[in-house]
Protein backbone atom coordinates (compact mmCIF):
# COMPACT_ATOMS: atom_id res chain seq x y z
CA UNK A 1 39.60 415.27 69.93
CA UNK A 2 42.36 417.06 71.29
CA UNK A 3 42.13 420.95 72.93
CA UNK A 4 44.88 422.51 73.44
CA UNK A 5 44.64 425.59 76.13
CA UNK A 6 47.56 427.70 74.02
CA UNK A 7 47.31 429.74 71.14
CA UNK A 8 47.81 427.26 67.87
CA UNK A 9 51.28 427.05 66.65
CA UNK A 10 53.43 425.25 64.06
CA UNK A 11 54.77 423.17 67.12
CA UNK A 12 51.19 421.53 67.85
CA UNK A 13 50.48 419.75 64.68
CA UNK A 14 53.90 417.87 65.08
CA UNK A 15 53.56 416.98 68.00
CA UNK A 16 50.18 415.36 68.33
CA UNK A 17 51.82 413.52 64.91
CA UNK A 18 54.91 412.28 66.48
CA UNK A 19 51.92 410.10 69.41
CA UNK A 20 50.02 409.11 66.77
CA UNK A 21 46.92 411.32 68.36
CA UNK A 22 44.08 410.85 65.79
CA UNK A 23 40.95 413.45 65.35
CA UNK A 24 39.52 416.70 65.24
CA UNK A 25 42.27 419.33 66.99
CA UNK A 26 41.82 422.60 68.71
CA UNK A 27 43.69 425.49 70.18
CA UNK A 28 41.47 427.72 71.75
CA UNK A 29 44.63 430.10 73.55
CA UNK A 30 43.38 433.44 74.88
CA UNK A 31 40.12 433.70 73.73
CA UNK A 32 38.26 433.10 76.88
CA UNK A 33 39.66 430.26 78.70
CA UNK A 34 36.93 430.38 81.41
CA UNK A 35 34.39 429.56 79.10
CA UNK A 36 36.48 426.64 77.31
CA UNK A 37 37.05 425.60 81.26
CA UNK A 38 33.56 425.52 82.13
CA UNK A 39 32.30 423.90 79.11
CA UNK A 40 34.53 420.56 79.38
CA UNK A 41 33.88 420.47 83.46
CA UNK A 42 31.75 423.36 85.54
CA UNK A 43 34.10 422.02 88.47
CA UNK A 44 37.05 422.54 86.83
CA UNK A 45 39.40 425.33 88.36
CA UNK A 46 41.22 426.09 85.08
CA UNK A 47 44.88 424.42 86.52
CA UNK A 48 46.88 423.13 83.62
CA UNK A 49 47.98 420.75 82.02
CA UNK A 50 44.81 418.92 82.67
CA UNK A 51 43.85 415.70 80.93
CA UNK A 52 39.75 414.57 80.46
CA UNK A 53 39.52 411.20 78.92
CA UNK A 54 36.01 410.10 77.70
CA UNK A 55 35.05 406.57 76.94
CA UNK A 56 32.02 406.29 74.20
CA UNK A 57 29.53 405.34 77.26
CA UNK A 58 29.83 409.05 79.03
CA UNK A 59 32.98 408.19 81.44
CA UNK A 60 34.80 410.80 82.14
CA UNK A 61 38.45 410.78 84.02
CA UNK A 62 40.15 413.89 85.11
CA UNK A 63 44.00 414.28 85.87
CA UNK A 64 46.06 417.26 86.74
CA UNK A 65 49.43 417.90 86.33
CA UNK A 66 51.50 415.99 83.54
CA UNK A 67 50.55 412.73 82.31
CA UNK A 68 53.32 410.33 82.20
CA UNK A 69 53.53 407.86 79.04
CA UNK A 70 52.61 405.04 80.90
CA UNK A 71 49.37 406.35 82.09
CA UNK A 72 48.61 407.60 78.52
CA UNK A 73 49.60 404.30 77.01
CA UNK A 74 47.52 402.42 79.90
CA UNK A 75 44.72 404.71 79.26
CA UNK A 76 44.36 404.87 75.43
CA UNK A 77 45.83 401.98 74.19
CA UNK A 78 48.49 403.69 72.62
CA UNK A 79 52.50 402.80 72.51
CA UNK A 80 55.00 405.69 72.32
């Protein structure tokens, strides 16, 4: 799945298109982003962008800041 932490937009659809992102999307935007926050990690401080990758088996990686492509390619198995 893919979450994004703005308010959906004609931009977001597009974009998740044009990396060949797969799945259920969401934009949750001002609704309460605490909650959203808390639910994906109780330690999380709410800093964005911030990337959670799960594997089927529970695994969970966290990263802050901006992903580069490689890391995304690396970690998905994807090619941009």
């Amino acid at each position: 799945i893919t979450v994004a932490a703005e308010p959906d937009s004609a931009i977001l659809g597009p974009l998740l298109d044009r990396y060949h992102l797969p799945g259920p999307r969401y934009a949750y935007g001002n609704d309460n982003p605490d909650a959203i926050a808390y639910a994906i990690d109780p330690n999380w401080s709410g800093e964005l962008p911030r990337t959670f990758l799960f594997n089927g088996a529970g695994r969970k990686e966290k990263v802050s800041g901006v992903i580069s492509a490689q890391f995304a390619e690396k970690a998905l198995g994807l090619r941009f």
